[in-house]
PDB file of N, CA and C in Angstrom:
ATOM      1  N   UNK A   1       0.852  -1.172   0.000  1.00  0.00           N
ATOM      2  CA  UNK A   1       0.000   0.000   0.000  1.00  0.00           C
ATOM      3  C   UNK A   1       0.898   1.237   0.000  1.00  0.00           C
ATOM      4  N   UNK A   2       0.479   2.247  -0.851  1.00  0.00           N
ATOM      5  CA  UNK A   2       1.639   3.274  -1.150  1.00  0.00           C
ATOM      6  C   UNK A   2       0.828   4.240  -0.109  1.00  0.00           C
ATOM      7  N   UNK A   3       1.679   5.041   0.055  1.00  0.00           N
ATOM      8  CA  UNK A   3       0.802   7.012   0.358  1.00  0.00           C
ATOM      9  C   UNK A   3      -0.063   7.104   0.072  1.00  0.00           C
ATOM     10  N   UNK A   4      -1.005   7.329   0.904  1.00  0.00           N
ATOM     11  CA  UNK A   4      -2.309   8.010   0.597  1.00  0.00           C
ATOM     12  C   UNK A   4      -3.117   7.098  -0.520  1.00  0.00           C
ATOM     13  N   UNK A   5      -3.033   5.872  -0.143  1.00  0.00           N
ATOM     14  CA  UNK A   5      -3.704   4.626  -0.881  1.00  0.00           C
ATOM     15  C   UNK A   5      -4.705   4.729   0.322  1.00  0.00           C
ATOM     16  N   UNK A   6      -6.119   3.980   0.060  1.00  0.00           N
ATOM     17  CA  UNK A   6      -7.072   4.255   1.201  1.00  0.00           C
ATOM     18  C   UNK A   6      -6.838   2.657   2.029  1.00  0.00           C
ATOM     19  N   UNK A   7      -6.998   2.716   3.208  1.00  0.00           N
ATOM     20  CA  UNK A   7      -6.295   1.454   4.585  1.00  0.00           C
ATOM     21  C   UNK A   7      -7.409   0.734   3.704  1.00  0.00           C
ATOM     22  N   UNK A   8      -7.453  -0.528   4.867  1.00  0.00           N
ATOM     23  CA  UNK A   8      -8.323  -1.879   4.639  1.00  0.00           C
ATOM     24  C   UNK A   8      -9.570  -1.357   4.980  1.00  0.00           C
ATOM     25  N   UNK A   9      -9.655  -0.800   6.600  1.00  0.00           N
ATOM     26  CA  UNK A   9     -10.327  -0.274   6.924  1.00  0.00           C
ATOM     27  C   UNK A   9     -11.760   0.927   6.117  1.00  0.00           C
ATOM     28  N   UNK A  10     -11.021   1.389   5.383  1.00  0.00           N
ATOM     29  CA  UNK A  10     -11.619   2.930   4.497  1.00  0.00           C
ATOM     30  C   UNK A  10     -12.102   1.775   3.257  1.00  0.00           C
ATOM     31  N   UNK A  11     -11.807   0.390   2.637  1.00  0.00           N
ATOM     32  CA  UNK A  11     -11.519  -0.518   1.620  1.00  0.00           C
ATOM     33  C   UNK A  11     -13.428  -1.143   2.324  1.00  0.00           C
ATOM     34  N   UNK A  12     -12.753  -1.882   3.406  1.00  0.00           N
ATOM     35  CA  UNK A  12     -14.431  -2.767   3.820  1.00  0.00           C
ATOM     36  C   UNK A  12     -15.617  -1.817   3.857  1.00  0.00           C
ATOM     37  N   UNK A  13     -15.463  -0.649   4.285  1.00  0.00           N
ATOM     38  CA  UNK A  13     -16.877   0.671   4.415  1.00  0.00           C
ATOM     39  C   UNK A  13     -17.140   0.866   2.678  1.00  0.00           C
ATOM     40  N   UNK A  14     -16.008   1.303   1.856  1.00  0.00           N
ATOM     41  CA  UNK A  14     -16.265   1.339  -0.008  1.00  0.00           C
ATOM     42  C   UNK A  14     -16.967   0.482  -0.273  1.00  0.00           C
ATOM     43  N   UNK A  15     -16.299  -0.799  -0.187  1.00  0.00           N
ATOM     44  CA  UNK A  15     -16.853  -2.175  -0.841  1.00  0.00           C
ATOM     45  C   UNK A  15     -18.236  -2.411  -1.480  1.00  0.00           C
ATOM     46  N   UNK A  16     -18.862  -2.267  -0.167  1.00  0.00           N
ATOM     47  CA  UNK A  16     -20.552  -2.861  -0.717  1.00  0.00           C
ATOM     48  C   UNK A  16     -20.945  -1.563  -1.250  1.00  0.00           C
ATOM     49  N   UNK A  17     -20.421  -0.697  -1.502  1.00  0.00           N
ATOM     50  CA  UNK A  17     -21.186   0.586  -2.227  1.00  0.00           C
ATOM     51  C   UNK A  17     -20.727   0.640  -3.766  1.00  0.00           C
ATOM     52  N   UNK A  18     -19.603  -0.606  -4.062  1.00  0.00           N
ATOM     53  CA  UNK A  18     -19.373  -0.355  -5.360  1.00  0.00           C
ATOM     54  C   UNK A  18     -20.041  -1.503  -6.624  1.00  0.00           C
ATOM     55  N   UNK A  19     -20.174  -1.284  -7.490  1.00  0.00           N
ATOM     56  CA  UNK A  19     -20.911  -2.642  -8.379  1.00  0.00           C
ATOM     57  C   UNK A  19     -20.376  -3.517  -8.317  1.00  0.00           C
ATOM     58  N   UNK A  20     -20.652  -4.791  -8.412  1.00  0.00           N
ATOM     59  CA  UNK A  20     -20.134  -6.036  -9.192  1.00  0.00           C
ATOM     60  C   UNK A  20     -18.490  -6.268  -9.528  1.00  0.00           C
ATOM     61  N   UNK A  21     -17.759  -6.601  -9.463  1.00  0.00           N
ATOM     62  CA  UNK A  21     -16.611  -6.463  -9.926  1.00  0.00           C
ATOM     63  C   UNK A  21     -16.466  -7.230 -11.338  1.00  0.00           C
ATOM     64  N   UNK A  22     -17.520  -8.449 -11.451  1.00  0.00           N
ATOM     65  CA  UNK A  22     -17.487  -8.993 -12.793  1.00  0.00           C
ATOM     66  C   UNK A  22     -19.251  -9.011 -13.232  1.00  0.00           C
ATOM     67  N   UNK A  23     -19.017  -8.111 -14.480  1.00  0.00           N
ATOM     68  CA  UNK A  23     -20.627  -7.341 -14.745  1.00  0.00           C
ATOM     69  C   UNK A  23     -21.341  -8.364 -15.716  1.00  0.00           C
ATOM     70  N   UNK A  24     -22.376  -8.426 -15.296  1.00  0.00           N
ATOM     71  CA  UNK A  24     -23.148 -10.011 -16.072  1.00  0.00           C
ATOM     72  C   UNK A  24     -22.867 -10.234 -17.892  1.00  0.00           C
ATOM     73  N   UNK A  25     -22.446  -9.089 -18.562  1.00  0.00           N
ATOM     74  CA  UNK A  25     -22.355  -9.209 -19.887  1.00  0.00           C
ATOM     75  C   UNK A  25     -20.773  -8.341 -19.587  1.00  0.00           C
ATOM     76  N   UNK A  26     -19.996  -8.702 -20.901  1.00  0.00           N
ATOM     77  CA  UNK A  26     -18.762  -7.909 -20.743  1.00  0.00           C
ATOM     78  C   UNK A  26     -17.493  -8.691 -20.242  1.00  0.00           C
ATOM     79  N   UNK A  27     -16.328  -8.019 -20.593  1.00  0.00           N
ATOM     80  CA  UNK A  27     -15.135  -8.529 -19.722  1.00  0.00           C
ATOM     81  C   UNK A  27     -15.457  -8.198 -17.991  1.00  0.00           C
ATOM     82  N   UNK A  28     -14.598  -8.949 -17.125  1.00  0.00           N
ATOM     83  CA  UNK A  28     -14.187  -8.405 -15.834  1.00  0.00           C
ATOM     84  C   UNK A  28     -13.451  -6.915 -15.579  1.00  0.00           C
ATOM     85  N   UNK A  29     -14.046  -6.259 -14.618  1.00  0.00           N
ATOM     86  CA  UNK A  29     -13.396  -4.616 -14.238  1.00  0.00           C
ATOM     87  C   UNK A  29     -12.132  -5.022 -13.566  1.00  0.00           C
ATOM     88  N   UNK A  30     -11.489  -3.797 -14.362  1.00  0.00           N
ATOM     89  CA  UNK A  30     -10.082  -3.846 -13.206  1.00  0.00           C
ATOM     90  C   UNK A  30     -10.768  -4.023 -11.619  1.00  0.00           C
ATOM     91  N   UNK A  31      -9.484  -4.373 -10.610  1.00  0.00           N
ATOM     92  CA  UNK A  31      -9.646  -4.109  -9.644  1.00  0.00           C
ATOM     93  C   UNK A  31      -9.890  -3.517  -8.957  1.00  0.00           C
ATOM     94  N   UNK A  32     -11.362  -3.329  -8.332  1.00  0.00           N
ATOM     95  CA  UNK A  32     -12.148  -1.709  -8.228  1.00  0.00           C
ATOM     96  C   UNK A  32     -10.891  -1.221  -6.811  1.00  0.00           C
ATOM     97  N   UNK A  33      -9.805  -1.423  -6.137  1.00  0.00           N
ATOM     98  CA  UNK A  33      -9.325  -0.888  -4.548  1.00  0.00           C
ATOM     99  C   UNK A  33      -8.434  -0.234  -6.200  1.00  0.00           C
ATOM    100  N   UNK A  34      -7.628  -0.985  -6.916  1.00  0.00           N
ATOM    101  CA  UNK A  34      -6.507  -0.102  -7.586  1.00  0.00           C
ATOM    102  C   UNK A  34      -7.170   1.045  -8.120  1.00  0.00           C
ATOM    103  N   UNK A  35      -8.474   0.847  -8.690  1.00  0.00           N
ATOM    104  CA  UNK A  35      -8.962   1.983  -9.657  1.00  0.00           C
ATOM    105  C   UNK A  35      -9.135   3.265  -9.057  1.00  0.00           C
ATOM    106  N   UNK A  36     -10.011   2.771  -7.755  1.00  0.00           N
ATOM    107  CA  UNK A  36     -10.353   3.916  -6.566  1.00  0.00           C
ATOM    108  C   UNK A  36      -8.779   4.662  -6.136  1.00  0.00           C
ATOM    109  N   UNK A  37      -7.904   3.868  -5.664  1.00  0.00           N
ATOM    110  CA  UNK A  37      -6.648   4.547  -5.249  1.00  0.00           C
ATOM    111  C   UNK A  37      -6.522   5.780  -6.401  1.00  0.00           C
ATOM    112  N   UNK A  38      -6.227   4.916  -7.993  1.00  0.00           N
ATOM    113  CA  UNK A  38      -5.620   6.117  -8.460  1.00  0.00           C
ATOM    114  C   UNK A  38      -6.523   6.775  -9.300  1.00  0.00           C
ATOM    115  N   UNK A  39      -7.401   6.727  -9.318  1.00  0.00           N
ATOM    116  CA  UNK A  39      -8.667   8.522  -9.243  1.00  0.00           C
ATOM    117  C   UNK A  39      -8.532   8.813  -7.630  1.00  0.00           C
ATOM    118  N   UNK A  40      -8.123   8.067  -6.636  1.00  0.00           N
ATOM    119  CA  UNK A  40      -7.850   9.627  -5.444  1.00  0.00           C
ATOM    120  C   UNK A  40      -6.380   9.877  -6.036  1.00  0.00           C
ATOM    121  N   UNK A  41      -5.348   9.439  -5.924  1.00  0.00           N
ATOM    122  CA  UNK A  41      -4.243   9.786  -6.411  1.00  0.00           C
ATOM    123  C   UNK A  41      -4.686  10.782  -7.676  1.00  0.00           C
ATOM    124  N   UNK A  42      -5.470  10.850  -8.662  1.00  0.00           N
ATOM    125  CA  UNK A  42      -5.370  12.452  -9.486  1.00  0.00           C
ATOM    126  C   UNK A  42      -5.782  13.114  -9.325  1.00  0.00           C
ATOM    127  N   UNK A  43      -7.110  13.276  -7.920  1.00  0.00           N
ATOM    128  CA  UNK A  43      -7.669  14.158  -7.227  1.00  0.00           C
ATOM    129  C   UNK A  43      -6.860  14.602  -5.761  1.00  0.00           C
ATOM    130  N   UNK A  44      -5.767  14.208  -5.782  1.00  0.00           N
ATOM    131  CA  UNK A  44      -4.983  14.427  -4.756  1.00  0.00           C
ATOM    132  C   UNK A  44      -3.594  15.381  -5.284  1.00  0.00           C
ATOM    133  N   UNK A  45      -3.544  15.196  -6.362  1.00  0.00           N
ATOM    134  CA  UNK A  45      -2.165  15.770  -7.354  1.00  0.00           C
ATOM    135  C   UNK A  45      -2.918  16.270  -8.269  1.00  0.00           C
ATOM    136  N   UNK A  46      -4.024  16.459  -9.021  1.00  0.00           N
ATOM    137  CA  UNK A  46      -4.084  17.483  -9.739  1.00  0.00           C
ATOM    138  C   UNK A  46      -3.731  17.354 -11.111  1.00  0.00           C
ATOM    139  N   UNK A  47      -3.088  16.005 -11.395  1.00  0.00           N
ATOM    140  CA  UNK A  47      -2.192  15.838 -12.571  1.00  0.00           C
ATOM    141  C   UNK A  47      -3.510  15.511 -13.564  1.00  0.00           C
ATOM    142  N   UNK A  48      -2.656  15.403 -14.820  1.00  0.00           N
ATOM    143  CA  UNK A  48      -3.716  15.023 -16.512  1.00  0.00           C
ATOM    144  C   UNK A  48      -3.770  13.271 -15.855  1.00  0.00           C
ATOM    145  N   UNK A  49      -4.700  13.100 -16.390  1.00  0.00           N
ATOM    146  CA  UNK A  49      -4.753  11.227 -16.411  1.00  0.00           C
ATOM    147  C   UNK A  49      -3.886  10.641 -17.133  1.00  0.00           C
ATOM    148  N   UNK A  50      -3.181  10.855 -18.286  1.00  0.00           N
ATOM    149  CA  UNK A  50      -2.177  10.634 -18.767  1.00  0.00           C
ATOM    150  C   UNK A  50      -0.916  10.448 -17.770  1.00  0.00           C
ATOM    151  N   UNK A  51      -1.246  10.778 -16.738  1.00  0.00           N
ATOM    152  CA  UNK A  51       0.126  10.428 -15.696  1.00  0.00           C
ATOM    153  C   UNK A  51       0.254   9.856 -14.276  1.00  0.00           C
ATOM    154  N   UNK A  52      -1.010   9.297 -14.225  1.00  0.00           N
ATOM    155  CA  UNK A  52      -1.205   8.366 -13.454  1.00  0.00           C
ATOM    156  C   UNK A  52      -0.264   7.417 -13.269  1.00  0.00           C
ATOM    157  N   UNK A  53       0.346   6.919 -11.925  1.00  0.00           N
ATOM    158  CA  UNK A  53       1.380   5.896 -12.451  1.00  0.00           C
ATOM    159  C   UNK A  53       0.761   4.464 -12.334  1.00  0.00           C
ATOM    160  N   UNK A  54       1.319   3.781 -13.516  1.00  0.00           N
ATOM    161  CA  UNK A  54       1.693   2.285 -13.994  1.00  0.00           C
ATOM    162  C   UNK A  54       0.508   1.819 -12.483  1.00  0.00           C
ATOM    163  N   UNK A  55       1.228   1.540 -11.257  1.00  0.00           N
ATOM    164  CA  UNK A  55       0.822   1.094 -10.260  1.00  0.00           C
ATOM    165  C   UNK A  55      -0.848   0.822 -10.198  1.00  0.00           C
ATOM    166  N   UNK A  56      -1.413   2.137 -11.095  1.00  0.00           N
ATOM    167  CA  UNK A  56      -2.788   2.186 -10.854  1.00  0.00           C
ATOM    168  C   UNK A  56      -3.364   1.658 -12.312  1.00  0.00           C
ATOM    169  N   UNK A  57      -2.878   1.091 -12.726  1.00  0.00           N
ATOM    170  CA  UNK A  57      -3.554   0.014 -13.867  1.00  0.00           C
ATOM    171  C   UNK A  57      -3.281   1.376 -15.307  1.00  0.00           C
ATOM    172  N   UNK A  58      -3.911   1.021 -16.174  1.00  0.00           N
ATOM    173  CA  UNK A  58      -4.432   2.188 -17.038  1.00  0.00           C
ATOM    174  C   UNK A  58      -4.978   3.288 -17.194  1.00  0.00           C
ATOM    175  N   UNK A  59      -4.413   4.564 -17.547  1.00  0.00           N
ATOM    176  CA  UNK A  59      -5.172   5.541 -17.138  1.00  0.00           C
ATOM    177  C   UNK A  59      -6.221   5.748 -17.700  1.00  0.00           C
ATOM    178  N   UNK A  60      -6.648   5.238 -18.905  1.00  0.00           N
ATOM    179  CA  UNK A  60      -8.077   5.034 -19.598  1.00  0.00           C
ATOM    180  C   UNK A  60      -9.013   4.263 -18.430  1.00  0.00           C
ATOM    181  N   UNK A  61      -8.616   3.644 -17.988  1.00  0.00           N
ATOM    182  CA  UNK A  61      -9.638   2.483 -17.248  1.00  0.00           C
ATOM    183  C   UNK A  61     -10.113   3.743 -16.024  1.00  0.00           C
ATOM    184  N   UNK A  62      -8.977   4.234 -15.532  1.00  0.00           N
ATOM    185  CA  UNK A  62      -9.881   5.108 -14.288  1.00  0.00           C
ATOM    186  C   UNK A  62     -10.233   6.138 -14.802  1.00  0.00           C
ATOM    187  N   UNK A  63      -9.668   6.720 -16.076  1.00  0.00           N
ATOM    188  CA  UNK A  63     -10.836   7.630 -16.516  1.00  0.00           C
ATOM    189  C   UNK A  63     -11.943   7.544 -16.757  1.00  0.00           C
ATOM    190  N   UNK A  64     -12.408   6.453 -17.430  1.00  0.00           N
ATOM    191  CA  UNK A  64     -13.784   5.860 -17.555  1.00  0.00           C
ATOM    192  C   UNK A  64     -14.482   5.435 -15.898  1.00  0.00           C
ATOM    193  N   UNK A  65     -13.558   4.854 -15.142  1.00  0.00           N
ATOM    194  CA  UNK A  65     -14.929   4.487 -14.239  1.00  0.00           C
ATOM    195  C   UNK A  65     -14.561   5.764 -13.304  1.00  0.00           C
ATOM    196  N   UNK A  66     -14.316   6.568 -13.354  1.00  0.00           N
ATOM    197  CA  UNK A  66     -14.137   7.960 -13.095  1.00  0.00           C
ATOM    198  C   UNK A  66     -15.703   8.970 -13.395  1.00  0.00           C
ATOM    199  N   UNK A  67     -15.300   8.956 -14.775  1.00  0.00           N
ATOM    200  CA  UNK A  67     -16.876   9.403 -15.425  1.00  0.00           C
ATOM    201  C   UNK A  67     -18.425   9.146 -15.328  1.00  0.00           C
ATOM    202  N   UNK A  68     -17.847   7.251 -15.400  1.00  0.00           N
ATOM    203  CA  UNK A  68     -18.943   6.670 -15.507  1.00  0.00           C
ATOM    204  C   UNK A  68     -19.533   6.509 -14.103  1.00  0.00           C
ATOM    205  N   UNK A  69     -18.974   6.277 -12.527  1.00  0.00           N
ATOM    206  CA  UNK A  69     -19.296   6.357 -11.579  1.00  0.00           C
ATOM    207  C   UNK A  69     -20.156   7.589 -10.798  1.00  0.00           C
ATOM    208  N   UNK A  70     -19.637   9.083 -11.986  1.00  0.00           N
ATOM    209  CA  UNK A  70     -20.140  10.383 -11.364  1.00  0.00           C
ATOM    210  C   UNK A  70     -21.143  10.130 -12.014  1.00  0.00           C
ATOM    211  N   UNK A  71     -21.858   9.583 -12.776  1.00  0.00           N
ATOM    212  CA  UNK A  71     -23.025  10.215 -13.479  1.00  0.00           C
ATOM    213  C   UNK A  71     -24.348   9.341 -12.351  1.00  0.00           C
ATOM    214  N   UNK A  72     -25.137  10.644 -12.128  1.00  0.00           N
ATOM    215  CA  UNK A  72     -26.269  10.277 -11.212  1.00  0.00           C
ATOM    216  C   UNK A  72     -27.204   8.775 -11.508  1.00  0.00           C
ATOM    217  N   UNK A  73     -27.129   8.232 -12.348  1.00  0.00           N
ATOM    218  CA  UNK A  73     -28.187   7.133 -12.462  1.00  0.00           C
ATOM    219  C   UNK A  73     -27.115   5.857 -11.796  1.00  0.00           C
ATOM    220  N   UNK A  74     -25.514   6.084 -11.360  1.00  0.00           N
ATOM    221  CA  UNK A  74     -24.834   5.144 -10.736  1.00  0.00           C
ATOM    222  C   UNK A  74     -25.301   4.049  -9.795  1.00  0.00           C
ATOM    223  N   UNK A  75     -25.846   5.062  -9.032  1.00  0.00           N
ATOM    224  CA  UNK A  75     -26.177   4.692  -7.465  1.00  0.00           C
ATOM    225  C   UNK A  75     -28.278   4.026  -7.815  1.00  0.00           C
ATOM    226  N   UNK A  76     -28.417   4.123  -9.138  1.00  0.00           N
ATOM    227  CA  UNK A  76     -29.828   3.255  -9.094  1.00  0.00           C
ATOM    228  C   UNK A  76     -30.045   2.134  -9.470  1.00  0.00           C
ATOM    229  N   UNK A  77     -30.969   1.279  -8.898  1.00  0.00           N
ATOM    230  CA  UNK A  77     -31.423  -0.036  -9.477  1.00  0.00           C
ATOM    231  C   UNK A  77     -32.048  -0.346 -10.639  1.00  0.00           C
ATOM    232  N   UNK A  78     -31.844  -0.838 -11.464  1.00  0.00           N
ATOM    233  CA  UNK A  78     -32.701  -1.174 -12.932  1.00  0.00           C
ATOM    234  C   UNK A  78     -33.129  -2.222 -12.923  1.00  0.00           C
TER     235      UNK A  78
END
């Protein structure tokens, strides 16, 4: 766990608030603890997503569930 990666602790309270980790149609999501770390890591630095480091998977991948997590219909049931 690097700097300002979120504990186990801050990890078990996230958890059940995030989707599925493998979504009924589709490939499997990255690892939602890496993805979360580094979207706080570019909301913590400020940097382009383009410079996310390596550590946090692809910076396309957390840009997307970046986006796709803010948009209000996230948090509803279908």
């Amino acid at each position: 766990m690097n700097r300002g990666d979120i504990s186990n602790e801050q990890w078990e309270k996230l958890k059940p608030l995030l989707p599925p980790q493998k979504p009924i149609t589709g490939k499997p999501n990255n690892d939602h603890r890496t993805v979360v770390n580094g979207i706080l890591w570019i909301l913590r630095t400020g940097a382009p997503w383009r410079d996310l480091p390596e550590r946090y998977g692809k910076w396309e991948s957390a840009a997307t569930r970046f986006y796709r997590w803010q948009k209000p219909e996230f948090g509803t049931k279908s």
